[in-house]
Protein backbone atom coordinates (compact mmCIF):
# COMPACT_ATOMS: atom_id res chain seq x y z
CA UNK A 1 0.00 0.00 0.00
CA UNK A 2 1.91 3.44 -0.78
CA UNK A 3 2.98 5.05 1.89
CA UNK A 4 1.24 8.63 0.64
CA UNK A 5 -1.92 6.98 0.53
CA UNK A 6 -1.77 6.08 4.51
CA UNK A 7 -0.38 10.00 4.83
CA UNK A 8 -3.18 11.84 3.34
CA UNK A 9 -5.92 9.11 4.69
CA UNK A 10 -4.62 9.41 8.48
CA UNK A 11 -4.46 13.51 7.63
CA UNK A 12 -7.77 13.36 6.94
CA UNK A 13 -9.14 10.78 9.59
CA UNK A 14 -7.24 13.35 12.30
CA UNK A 15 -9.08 16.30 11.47
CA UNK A 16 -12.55 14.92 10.46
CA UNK A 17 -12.99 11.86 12.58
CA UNK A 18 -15.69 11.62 15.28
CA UNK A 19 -15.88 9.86 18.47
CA UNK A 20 -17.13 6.73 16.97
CA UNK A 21 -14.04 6.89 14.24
CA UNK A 22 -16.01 7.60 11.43
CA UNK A 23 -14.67 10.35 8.96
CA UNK A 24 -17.32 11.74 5.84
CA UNK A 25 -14.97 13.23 3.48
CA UNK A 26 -16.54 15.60 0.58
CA UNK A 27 -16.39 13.28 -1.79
CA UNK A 28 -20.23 11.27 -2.38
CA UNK A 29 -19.83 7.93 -1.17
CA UNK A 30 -16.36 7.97 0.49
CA UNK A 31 -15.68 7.48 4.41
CA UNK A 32 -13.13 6.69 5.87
CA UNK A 33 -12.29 4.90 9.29
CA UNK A 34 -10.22 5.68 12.30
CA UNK A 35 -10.03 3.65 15.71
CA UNK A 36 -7.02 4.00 17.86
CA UNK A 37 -7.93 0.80 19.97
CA UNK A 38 -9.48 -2.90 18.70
CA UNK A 39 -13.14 -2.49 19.25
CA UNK A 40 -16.19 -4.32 19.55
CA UNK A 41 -18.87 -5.35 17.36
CA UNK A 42 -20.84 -3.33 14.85
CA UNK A 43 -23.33 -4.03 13.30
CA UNK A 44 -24.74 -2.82 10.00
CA UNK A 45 -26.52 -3.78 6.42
CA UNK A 46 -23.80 -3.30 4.00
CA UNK A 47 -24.25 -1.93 0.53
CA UNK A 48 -21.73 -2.45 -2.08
CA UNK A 49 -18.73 -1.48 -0.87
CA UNK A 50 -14.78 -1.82 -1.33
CA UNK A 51 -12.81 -1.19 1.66
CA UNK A 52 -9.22 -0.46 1.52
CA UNK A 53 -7.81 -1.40 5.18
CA UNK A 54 -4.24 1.24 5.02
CA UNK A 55 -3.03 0.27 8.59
CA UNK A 56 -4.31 -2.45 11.33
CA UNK A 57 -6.50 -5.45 11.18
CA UNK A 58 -10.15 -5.98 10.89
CA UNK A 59 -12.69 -9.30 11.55
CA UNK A 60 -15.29 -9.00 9.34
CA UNK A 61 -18.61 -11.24 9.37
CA UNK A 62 -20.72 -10.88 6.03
CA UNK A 63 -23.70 -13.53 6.12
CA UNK A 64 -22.27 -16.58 6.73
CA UNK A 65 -18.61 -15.77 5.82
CA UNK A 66 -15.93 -15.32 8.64
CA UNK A 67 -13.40 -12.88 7.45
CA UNK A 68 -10.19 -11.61 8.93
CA UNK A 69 -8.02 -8.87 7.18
CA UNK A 70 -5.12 -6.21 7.51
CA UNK A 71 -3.14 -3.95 5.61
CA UNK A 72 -2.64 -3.69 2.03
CA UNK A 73 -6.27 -6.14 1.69
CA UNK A 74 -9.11 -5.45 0.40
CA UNK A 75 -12.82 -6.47 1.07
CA UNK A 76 -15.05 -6.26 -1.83
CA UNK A 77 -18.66 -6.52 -1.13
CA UNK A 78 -21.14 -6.56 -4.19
CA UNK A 79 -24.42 -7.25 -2.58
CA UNK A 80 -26.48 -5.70 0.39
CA UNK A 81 -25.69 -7.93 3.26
CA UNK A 82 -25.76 -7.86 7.07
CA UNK A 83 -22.12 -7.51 8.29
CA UNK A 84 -20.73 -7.71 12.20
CA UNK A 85 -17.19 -6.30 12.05
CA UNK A 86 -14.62 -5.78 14.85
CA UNK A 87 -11.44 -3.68 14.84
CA UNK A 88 -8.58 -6.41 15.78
CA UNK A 89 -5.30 -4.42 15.67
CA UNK A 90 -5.58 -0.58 16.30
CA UNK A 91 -2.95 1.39 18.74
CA UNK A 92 -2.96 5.14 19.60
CA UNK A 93 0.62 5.32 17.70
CA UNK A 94 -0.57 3.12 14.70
CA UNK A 95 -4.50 3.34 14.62
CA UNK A 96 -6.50 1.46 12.44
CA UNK A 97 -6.98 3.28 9.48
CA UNK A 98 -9.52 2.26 6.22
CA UNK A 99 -11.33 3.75 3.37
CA UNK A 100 -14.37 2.60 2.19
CA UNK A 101 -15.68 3.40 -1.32
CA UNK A 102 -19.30 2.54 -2.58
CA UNK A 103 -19.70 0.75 -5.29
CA UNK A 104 -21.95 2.93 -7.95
CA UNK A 105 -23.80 0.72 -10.53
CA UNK A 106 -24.73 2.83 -12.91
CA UNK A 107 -20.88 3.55 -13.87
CA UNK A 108 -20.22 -0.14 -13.64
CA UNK A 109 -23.06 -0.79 -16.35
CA UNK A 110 -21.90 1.72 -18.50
CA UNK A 111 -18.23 1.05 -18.18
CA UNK A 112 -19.51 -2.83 -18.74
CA UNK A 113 -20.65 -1.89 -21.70
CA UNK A 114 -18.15 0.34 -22.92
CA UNK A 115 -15.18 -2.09 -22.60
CA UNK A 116 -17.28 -5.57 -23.49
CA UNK A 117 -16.99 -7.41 -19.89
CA UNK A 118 -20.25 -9.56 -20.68
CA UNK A 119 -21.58 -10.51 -17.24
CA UNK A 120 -20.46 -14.18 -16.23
CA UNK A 121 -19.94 -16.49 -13.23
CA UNK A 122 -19.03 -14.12 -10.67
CA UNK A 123 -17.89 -16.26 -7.80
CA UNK A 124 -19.17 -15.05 -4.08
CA UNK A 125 -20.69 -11.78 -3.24
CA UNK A 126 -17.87 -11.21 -0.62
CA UNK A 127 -13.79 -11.55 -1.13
CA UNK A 128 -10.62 -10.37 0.27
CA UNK A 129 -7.50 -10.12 -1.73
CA UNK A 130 -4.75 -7.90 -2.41
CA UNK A 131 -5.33 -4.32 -2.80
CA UNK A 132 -4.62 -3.91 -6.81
CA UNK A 133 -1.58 -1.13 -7.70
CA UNK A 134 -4.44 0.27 -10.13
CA UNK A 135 -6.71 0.78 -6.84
CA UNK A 136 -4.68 1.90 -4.68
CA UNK A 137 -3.41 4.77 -7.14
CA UNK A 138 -6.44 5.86 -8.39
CA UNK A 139 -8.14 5.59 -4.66
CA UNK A 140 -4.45 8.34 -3.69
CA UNK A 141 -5.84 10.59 -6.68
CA UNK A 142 -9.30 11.05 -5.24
CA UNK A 143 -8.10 11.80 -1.60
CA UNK A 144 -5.89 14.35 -2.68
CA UNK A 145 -8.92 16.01 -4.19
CA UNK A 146 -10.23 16.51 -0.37
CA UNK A 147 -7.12 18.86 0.02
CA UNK A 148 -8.45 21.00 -2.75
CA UNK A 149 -12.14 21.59 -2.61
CA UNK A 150 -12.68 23.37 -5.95
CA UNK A 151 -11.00 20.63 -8.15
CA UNK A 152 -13.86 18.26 -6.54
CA UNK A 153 -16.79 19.13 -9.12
CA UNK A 154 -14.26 18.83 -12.25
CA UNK A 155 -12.26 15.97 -11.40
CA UNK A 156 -14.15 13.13 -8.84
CA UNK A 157 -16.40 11.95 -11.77
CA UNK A 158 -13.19 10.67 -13.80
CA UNK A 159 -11.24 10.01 -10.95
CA UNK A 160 -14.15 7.38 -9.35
CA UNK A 161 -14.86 5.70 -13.13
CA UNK A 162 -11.01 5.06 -12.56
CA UNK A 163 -10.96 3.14 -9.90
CA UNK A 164 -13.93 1.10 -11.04
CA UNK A 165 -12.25 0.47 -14.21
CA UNK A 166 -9.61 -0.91 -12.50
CA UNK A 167 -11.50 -2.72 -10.12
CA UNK A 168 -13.50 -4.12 -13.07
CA UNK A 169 -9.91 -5.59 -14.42
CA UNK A 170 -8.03 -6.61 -11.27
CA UNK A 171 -8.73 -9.25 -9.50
CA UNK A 172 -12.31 -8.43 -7.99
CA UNK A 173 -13.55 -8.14 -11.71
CA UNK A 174 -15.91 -10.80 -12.06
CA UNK A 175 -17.72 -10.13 -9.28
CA UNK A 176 -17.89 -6.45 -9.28
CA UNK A 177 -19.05 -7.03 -13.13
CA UNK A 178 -22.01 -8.77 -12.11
CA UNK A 179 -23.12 -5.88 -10.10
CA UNK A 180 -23.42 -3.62 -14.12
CA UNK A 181 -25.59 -6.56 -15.71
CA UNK A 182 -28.79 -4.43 -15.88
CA UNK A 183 -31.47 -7.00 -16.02
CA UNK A 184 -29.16 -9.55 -13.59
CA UNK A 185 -30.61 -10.87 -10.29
CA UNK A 186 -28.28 -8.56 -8.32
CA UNK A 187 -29.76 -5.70 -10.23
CA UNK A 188 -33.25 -6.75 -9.82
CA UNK A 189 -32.83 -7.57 -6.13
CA UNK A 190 -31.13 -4.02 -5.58
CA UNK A 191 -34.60 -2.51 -7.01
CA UNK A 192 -36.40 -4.26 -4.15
CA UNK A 193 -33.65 -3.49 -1.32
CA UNK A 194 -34.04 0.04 -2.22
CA UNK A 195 -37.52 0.21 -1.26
CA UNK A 196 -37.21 -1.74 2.19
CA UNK A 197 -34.71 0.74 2.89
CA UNK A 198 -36.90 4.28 2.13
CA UNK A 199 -39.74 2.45 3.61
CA UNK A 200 -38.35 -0.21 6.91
CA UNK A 201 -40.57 1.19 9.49
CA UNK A 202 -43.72 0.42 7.51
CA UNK A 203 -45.30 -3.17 6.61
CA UNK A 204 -44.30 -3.67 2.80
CA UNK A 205 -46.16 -6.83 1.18
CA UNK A 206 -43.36 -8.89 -0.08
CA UNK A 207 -45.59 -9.05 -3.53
CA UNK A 208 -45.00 -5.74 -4.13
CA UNK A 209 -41.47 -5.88 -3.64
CA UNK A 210 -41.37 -8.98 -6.09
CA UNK A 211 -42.87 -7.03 -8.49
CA UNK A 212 -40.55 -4.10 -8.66
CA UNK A 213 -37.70 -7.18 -8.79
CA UNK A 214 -39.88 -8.36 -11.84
CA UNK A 215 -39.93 -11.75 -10.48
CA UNK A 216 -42.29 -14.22 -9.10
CA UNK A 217 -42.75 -14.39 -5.69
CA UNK A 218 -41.14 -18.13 -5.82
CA UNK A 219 -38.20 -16.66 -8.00
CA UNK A 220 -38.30 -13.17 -6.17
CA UNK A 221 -37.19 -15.19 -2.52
CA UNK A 222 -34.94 -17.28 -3.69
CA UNK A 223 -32.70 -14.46 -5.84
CA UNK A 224 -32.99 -12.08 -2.31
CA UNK A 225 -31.84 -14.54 -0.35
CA UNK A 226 -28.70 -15.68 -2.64
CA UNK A 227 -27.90 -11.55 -3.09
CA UNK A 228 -28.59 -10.60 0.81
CA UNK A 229 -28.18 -13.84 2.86
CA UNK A 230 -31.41 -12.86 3.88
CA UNK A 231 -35.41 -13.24 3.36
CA UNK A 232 -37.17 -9.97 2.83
CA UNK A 233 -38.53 -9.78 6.33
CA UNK A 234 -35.28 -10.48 7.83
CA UNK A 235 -33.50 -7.74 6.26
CA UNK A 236 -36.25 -5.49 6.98
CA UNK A 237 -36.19 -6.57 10.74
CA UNK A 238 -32.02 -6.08 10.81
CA UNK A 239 -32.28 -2.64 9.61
CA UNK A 240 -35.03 -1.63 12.21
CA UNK A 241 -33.18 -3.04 14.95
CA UNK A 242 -30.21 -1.13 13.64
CA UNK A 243 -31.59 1.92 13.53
CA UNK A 244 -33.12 1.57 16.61
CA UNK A 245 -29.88 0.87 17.94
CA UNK A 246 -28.98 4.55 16.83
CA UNK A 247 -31.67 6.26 18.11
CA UNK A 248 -30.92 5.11 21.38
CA UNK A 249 -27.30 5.47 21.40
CA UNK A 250 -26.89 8.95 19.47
CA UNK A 251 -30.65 10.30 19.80
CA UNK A 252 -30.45 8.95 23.65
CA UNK A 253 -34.25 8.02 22.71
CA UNK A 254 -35.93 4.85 25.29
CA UNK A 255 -35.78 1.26 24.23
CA UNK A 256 -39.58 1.47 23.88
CA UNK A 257 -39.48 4.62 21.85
CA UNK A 258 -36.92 3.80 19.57
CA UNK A 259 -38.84 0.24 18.86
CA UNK A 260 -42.31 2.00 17.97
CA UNK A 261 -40.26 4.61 15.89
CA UNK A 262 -38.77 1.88 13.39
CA UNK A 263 -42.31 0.15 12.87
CA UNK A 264 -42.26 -2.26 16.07
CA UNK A 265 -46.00 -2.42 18.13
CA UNK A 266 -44.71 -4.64 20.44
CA UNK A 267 -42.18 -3.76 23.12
CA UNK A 268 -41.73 -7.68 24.07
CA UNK A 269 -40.82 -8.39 20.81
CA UNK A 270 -38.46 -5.96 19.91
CA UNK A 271 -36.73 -6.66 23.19
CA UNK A 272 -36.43 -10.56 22.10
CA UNK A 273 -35.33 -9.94 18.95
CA UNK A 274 -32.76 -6.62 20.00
CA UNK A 275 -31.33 -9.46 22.41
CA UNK A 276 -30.99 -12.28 19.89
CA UNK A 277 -29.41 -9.67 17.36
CA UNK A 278 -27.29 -7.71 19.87
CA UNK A 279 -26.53 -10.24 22.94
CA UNK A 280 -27.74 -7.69 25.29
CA UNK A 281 -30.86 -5.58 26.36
CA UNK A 282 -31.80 -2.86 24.53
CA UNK A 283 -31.36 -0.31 27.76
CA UNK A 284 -27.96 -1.96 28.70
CA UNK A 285 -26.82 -2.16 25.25
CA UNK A 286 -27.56 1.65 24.49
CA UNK A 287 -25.85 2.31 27.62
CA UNK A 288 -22.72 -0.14 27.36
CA UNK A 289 -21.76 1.86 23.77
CA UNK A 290 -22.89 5.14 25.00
CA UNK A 291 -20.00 4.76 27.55
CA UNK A 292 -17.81 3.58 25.05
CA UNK A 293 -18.63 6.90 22.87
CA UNK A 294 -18.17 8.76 26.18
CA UNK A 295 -14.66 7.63 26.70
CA UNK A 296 -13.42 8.40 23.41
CA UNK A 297 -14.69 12.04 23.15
């Protein structure tokens, strides 16, 4: 990994990053991720992603995969999936330090199309690898665009169908390609995700959601569940009891509140389910991480 990638990344993550070590950057789509100490677990539905981990380790649960990871990896992630991950090597004099880059479809269909990658077997929805040289320099081109603001609007639009060109050609190609097919299951299975996440809080008939997949209902579970890990009602119930999660930790809102807020009408339930998800309580959860928040501030 060059070593003026890991400068301008921990520049960044030392101004901009908050208590709970994220960093937004200017640039639509980017974060990046500082932690100073190992930490524990988070929890959170992924979207397609590439993460570039600079400097430390990370532990990285993605459906049923187990995952471990360090510097100069990447994790490639071309499907919306629940993910646990846990910072495993961080210290105040070498923190963890990672930048995480969404995937955009749209350019990957249209660079699909421009250079003739015809969508094929894509092998799994989550890998780990090498970062590519390709990456890795085109990923140190659009951070240094975060040191000067007014090259962002002309430049981040080449500089991002870079790196998914060369992502497209390294050695995450085939399943990154799979992700520009535009009448593929992943495709048609994104269609659907994207209205369970405007619209978690609310009952959604899964026949409606099969129809904006423009599948059969048969057809519709069976692709969601291959793409996510997931059936439709279990990745709506993980991203209300994440979100719930939030409220309570950074809107300091009650377990009960936060559970009728995200759709819940039973406070029982959400408190079975918050335990089975999170291993704790709601109320001592919220308070364990608040704590944790506390300390680092």
């Amino acid at each position: 990994m060059p070593d003026a990638l890991l400068s301008t990344v921990e520049t960044h993550a030392n101004a901009h990053a908050g208590a709970d070590g994220m960093a937004q950057t200017p640039l639509t789509g980017v974060t990046i991720i500082r932690s100073e100490a190992p930490s524990g677990l988070a929890h959170a539905v992924s979207k397609p992603l590439i993460c570039l981990v600079l400097q430390g380790r990370k532990h990285v649960t993605v459906g049923r995969e187990e995952l471990d990871f360090g510097a100069g990896d990447s994790l490639v992630i071309t499907g919306d999936m629940p993910m646990v991950s846990q910072i495993t090597q961080a210290r105040a004099d070498a923190p963890y330090l990672s930048i995480v880059f969404e995937l955009d479809t749209a350019l990957i269909t249209d660079l699909c199309l421009e250079i003739g990658n015809a969508a094929g077997p894509g092998g799994p929805p989550v890998q780990i690898g090498p970062t590519d040289r390709e990456v890795s320099d085109a990923a140190l081109r659009l951070m240094r665009l975060v040191e000067r603001p007014a090259s962002i609007p002309v430049l981040r639009e080449q500089l991002m169908r870079e790196l998914h060109y060369w992502l497209l050609m390294g050695r995450h190609g085939p399943a990154v390609r799979r992700l520009g097919w535009p009448d593929g299951h992943e495709q048609r299975v994104a269609r659907a995700v994207a209205v369970i996440r405007a619209e978690f809080s609310r009952p959604i008939p899964v026949g409606r959601l099969a129809a904006v997949a423009g599948m059969s209902l048969s057809s519709f579970h069976h692709h969601f569940r291959a793409v996510t890990s997931l059936s439709p009602l279990q990745f709506q119930k993980t991203l209300r009891l994440i979100e719930a999660r939030r409220l309570m930790i950074a809107e300091g809102r009650s377990a009960s509140a936060a559970a009728f807020a995200v759709g819940y009408e039973s406070a029982p339930q959400f408190t079975r389910e918050y335990g089975r998800m999170f291993g704790s309580s709601p109320a001592r959860d919220a308070e364990a991480a608040r704590g944790v928040l506390e300390a680092a501030e």
